[in-house]
N, C-alpha and C. Protein backbone atom coordinates (compact mmCIF):
# COMPACT_ATOMS: atom_id res chain seq x y z
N UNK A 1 66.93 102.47 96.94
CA UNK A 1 67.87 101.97 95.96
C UNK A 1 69.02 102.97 95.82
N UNK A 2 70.41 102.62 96.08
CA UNK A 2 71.39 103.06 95.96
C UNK A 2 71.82 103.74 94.39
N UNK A 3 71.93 104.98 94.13
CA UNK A 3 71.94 105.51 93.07
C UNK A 3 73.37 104.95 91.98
N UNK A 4 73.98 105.16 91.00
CA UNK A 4 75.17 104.23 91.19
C UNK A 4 75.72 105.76 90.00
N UNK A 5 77.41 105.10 90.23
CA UNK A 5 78.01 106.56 89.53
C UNK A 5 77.70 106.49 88.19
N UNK A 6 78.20 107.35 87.85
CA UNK A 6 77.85 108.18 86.73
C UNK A 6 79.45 108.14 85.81
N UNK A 7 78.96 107.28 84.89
CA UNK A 7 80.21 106.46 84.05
C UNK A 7 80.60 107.39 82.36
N UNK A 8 81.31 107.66 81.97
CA UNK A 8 81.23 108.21 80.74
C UNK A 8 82.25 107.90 80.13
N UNK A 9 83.24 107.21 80.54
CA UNK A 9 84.03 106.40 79.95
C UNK A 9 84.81 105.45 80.26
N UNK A 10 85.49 104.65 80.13
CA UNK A 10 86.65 104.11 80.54
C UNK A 10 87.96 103.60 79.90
N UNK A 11 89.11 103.83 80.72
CA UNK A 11 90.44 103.76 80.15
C UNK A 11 90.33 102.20 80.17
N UNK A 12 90.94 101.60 78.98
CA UNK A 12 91.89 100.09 79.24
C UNK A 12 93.01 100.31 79.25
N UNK A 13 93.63 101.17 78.37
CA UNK A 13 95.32 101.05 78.44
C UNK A 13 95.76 102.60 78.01
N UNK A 14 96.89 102.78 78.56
CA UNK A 14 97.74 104.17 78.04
C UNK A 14 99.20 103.81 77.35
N UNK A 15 99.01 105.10 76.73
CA UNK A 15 101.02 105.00 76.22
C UNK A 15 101.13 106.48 76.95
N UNK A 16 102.46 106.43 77.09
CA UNK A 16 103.37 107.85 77.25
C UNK A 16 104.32 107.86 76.33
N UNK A 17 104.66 109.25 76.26
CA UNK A 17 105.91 109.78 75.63
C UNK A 17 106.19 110.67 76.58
N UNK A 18 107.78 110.64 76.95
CA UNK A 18 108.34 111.88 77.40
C UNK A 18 107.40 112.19 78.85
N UNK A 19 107.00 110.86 79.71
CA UNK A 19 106.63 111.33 80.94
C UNK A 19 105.10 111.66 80.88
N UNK A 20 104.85 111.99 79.80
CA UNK A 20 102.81 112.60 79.33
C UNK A 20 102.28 111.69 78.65
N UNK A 21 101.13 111.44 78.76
CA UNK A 21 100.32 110.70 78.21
C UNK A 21 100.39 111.11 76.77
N UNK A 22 100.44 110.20 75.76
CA UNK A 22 100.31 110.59 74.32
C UNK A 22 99.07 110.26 74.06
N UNK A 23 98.52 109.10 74.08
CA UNK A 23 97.18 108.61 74.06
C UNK A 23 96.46 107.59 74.92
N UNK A 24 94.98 107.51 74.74
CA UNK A 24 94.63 106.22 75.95
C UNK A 24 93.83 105.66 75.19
N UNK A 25 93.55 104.55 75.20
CA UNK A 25 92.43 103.38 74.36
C UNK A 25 91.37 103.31 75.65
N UNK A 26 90.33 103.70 75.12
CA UNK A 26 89.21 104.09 75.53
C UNK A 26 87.69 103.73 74.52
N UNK A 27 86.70 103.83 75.84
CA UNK A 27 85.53 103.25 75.70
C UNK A 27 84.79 104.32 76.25
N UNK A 28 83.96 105.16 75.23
CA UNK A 28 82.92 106.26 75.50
C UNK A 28 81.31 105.74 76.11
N UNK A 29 80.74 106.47 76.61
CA UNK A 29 79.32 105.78 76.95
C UNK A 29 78.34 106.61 75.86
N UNK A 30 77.62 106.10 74.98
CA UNK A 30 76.59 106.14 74.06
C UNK A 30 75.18 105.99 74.32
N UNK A 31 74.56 106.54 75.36
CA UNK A 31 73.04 106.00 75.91
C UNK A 31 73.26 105.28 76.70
N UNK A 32 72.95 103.96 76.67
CA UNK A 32 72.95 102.85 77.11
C UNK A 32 73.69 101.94 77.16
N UNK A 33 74.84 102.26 75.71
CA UNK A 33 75.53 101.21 75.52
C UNK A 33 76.80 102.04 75.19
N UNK A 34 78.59 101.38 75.28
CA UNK A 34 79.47 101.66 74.90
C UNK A 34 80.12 102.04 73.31
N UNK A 35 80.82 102.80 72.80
CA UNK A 35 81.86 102.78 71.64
C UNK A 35 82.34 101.61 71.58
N UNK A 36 82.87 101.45 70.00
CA UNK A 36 84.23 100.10 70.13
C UNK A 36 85.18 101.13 70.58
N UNK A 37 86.66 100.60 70.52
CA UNK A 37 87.55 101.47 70.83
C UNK A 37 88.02 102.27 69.99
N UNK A 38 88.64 103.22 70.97
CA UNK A 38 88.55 104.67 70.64
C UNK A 38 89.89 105.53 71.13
N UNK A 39 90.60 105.73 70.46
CA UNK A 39 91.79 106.91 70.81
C UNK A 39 91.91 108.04 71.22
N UNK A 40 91.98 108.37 72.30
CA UNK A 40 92.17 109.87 72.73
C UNK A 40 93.04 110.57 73.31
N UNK A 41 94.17 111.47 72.72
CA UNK A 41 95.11 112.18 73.12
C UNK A 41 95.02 113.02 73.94
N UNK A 42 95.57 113.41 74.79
CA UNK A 42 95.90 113.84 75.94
C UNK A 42 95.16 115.49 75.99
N UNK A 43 95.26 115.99 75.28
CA UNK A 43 94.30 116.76 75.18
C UNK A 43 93.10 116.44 74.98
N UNK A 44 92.50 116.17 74.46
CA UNK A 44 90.96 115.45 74.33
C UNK A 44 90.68 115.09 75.61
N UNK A 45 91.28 114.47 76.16
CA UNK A 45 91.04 113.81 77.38
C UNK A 45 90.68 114.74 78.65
N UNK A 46 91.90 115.78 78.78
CA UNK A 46 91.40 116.68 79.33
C UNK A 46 90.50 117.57 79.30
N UNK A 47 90.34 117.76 77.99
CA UNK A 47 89.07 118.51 77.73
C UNK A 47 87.96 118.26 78.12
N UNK A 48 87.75 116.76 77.98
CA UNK A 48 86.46 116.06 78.33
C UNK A 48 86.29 115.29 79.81
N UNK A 49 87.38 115.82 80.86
CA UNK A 49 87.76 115.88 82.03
C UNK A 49 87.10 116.97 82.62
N UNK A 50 87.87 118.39 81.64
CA UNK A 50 87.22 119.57 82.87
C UNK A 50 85.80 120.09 82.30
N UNK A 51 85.12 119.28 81.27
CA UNK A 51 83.87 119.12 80.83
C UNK A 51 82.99 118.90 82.16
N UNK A 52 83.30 118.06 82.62
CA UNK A 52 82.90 116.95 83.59
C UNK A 52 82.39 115.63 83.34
N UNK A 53 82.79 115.50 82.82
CA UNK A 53 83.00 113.57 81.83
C UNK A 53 83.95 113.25 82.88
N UNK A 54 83.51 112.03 83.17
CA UNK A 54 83.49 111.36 84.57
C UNK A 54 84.50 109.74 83.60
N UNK A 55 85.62 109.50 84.01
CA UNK A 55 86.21 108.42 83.11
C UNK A 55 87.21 107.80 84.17
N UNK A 56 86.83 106.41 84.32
CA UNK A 56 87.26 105.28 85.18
C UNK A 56 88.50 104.68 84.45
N UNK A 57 89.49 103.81 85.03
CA UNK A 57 90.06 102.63 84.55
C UNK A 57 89.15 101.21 84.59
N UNK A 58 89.63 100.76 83.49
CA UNK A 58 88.56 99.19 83.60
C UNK A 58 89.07 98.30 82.60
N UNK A 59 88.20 97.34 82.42
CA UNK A 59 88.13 96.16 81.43
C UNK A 59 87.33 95.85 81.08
N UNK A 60 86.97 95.92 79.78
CA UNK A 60 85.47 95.29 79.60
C UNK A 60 85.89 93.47 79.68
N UNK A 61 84.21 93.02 80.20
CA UNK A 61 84.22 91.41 80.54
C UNK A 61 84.36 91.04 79.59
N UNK A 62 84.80 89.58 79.23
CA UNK A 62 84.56 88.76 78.02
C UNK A 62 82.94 88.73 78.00
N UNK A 63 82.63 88.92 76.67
CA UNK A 63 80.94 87.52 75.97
C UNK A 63 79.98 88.72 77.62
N UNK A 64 80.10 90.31 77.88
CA UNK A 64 79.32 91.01 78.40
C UNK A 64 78.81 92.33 77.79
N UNK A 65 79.14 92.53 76.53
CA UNK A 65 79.05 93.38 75.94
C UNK A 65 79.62 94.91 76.92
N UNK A 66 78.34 95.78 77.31
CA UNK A 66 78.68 97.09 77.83
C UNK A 66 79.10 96.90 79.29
N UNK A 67 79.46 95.57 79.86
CA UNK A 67 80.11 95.47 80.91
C UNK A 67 81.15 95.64 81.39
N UNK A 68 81.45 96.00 82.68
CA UNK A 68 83.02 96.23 82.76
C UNK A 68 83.08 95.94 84.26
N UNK A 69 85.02 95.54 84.47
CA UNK A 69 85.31 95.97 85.55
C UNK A 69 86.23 97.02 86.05
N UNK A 70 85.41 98.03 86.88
CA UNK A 70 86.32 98.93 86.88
C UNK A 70 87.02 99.03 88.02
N UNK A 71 88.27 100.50 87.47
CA UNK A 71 89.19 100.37 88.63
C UNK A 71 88.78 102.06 89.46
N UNK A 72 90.10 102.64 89.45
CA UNK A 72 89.93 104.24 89.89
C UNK A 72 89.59 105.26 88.76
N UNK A 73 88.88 106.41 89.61
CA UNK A 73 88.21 107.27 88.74
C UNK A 73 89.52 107.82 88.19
N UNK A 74 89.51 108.59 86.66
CA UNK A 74 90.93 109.53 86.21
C UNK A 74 90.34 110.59 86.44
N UNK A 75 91.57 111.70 87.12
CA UNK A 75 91.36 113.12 87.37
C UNK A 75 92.10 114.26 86.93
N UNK A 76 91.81 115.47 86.90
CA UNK A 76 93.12 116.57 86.06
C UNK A 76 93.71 117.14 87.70
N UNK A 77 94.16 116.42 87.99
CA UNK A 77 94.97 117.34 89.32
C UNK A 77 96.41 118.44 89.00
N UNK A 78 96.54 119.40 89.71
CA UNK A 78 97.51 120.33 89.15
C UNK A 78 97.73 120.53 87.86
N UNK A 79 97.06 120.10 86.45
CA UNK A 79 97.48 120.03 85.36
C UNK A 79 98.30 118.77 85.09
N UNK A 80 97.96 117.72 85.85
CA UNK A 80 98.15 116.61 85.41
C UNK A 80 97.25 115.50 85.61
N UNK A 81 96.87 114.41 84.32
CA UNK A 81 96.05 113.16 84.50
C UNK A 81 96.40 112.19 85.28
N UNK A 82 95.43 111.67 86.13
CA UNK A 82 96.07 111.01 86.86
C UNK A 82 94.87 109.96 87.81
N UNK A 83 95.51 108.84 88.39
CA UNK A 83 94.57 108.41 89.46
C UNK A 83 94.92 108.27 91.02
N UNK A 84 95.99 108.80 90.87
CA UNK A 84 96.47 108.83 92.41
C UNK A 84 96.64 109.99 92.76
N UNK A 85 95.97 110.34 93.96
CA UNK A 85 95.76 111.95 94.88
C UNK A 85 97.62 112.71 94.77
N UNK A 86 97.79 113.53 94.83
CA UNK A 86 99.05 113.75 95.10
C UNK A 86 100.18 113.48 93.96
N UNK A 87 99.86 113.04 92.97
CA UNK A 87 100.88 112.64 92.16
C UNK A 87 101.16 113.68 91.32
N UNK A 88 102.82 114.15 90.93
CA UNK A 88 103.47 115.11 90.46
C UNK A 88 103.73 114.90 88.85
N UNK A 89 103.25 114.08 88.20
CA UNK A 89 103.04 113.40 86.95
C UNK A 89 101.73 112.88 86.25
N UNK A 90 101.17 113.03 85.06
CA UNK A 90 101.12 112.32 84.20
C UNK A 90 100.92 110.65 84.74
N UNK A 91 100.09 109.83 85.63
CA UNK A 91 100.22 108.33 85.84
C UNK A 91 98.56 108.11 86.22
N UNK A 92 98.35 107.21 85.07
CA UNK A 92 96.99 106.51 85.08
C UNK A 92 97.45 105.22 85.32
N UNK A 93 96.33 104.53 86.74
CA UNK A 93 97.03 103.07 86.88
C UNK A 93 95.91 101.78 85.84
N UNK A 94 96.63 102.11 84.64
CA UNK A 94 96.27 101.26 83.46
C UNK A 94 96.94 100.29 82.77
N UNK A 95 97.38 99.26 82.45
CA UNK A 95 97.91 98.80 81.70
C UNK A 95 98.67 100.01 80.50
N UNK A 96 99.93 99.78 79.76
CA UNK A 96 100.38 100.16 78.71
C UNK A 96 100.54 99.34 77.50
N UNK A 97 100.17 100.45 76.49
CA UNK A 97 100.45 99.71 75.29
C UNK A 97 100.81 100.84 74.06
């Protein structure tokens, strides 16, 4: 049996200010089951990045409770959040809001 990753959160949507993430609406993992949503500023985020808190882009399903579909893992590259290898910014590929 194929082991499966190791989930600890996931982004639905970001805002920026000024090029940086200000905050992301987010879904923590609790045991077994998810947070409602949850705000976390850009610091927090990183913090709980170079923790090693492991945090995807996704969506939770309609009428699935702790289900989701996810997208790319988020990473702290050079001192910036991000989901694309190489990127010189601040860019999670999330919806904004």
């Amino acid at each position: 049996m194929a082991k499966s990753k190791r989930i600890d959160g996931v982004i639905e949507a970001v805002r920026y200010k000024n090029g940086q993430i200000a905050v992301v609406r987010a879904y923590e993992r609790r045991g077994p089951t998810y947070t409602d949503i949850i705000h976390l500023d850009r610091k927090t985020l990183i913090h709980r990045l170079q923790e090693g808190k492991q945090f995807f882009t996704g969506q939770r399903e309609n009428l699935k409770a702790s289900t989701f579909s996810l997208g790319k893992r988020v990473e702290v590259i050079n001192q910036f959040v991000t989901t694309r290898a190489g990127s010189k910014k601040d860019d999670i590929e999330a919806p904004v809001f």
